[in-house]
Protein backbone atom coordinates (compact mmCIF):
# COMPACT_ATOMS: atom_id res chain seq x y z
CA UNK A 1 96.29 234.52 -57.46
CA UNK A 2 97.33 234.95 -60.87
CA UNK A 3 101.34 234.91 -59.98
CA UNK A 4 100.09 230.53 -58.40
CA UNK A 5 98.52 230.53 -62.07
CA UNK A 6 101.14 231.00 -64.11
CA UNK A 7 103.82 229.18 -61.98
CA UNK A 8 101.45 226.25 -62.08
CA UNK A 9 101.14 226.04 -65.42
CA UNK A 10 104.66 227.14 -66.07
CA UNK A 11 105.39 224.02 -63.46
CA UNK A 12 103.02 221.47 -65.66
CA UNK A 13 104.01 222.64 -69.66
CA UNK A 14 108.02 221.91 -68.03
CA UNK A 15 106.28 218.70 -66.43
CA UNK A 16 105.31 217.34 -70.21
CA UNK A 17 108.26 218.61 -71.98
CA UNK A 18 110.52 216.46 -69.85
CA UNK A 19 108.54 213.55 -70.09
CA UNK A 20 109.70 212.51 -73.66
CA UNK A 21 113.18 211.68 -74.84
CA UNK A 22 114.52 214.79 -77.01
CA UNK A 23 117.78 213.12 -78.01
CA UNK A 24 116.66 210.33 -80.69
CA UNK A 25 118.30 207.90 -77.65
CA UNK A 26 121.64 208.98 -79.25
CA UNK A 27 121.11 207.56 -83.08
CA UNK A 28 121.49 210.09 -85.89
CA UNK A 29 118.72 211.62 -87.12
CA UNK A 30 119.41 211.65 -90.76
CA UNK A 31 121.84 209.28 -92.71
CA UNK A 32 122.67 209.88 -96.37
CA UNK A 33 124.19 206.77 -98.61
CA UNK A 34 125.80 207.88 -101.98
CA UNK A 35 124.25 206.21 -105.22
CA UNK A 36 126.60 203.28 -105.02
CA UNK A 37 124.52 202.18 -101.82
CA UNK A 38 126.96 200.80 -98.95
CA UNK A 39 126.91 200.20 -94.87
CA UNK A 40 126.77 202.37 -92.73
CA UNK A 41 126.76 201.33 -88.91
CA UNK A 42 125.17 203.56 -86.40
CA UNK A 43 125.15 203.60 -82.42
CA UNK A 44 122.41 205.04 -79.96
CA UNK A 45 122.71 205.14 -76.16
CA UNK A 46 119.55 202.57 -75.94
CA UNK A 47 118.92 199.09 -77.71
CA UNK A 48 115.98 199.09 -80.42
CA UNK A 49 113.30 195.89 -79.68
CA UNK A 50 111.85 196.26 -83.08
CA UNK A 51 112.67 198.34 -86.22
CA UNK A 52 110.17 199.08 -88.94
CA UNK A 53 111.17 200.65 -92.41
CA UNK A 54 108.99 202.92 -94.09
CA UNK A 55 107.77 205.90 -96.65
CA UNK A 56 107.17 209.58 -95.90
CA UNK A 57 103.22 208.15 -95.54
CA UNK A 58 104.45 205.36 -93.09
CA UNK A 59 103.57 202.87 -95.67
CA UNK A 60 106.24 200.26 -95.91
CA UNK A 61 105.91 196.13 -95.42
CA UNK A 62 108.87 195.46 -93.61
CA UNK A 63 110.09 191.96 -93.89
CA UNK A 64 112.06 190.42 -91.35
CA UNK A 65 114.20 187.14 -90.95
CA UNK A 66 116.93 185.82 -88.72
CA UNK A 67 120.17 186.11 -88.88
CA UNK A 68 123.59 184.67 -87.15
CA UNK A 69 123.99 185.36 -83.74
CA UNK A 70 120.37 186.66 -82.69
CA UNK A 71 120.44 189.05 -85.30
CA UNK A 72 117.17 190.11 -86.68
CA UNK A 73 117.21 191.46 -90.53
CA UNK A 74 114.21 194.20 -91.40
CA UNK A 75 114.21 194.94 -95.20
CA UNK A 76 112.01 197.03 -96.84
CA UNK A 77 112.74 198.10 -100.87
CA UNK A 78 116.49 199.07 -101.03
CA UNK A 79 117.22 199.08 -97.28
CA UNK A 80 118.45 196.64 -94.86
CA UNK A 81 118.94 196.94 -91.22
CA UNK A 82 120.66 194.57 -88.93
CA UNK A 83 120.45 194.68 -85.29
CA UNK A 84 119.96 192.52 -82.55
CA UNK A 85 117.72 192.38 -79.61
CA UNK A 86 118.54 195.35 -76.76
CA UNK A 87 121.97 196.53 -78.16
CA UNK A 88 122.61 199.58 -79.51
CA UNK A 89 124.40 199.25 -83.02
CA UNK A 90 122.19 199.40 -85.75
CA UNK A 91 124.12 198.34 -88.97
CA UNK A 92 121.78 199.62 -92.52
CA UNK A 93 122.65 198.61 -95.84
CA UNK A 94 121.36 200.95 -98.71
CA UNK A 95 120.93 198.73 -102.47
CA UNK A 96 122.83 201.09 -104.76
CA UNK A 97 120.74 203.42 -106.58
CA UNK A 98 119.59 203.05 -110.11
CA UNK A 99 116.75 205.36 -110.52
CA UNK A 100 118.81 208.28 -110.91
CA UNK A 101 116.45 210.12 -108.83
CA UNK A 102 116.95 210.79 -104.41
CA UNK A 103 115.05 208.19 -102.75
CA UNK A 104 114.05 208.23 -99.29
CA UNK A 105 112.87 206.19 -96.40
CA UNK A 106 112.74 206.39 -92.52
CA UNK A 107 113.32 204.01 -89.75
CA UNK A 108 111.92 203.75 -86.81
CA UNK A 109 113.54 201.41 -84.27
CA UNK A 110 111.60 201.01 -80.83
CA UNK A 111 113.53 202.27 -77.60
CA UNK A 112 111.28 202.13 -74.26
CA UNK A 113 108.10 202.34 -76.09
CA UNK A 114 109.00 205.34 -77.69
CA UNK A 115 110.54 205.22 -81.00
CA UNK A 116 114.02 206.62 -82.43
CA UNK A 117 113.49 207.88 -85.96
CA UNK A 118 116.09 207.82 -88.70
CA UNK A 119 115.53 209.55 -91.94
CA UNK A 120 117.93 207.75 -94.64
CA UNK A 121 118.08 209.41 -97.77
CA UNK A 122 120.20 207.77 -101.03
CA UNK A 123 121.14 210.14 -104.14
């Protein structure tokens, strides 16, 4: 009885570990921009539906317009990302950095209702 036990619930904690995508859908995880800010383009094995910029507190008003071609343009502070609907290149722009200080922000770019997180860091 207690061998079923523990295959059963060896069976359901393997059950909810594959349930979720482990990978990031094949984006970085991290991205780091030099002071002088720049473009860096990045590619995931999923498109993104909707991106979102934000703060280590997920605070953050993106702001979004359209672009050429379908493309949709988030910004929030001194990042840009360009992407459009369902493909897989995400293309960020970092503003270059005057603060003398690191800066950080994350993005989050929706993939099958789960979301791919990026942490982008400038020096």
């Amino acid at each position: 009885m207690k061998r079923e036990i523990y295959l059963i619930s060896l069976l359901l904690s393997l059950l909810l570990v594959a349930c979720g995508s482990t990978d990031n859908y094949g984006y970085p995880s991290h991205i780091t921009f030099e002071k002088d800010g720049g473009t860096k383009v990045c590619s995931g094995t999923s498109g993104c539906y909707h991106v979102e910029i934000h703060d280590y507190n997920g605070d953050g008003n993106t702001t979004y317009s359209k672009g050429e071609n379908d493309t949709i343009i988030a910004t929030y502070d001194w990042l840009t990302v360009k992407f459009r609907l369902y493909t897989e290149v995400l293309k960020i722009t970092a503003l270059p950095n005057t603060t003398g200080k690191k800066r950080t922000l994350y993005l989050s770019g929706m993939v099958n209702d789960f979301s791919a997180d990026i942490k982008v860091t400038q020096h």
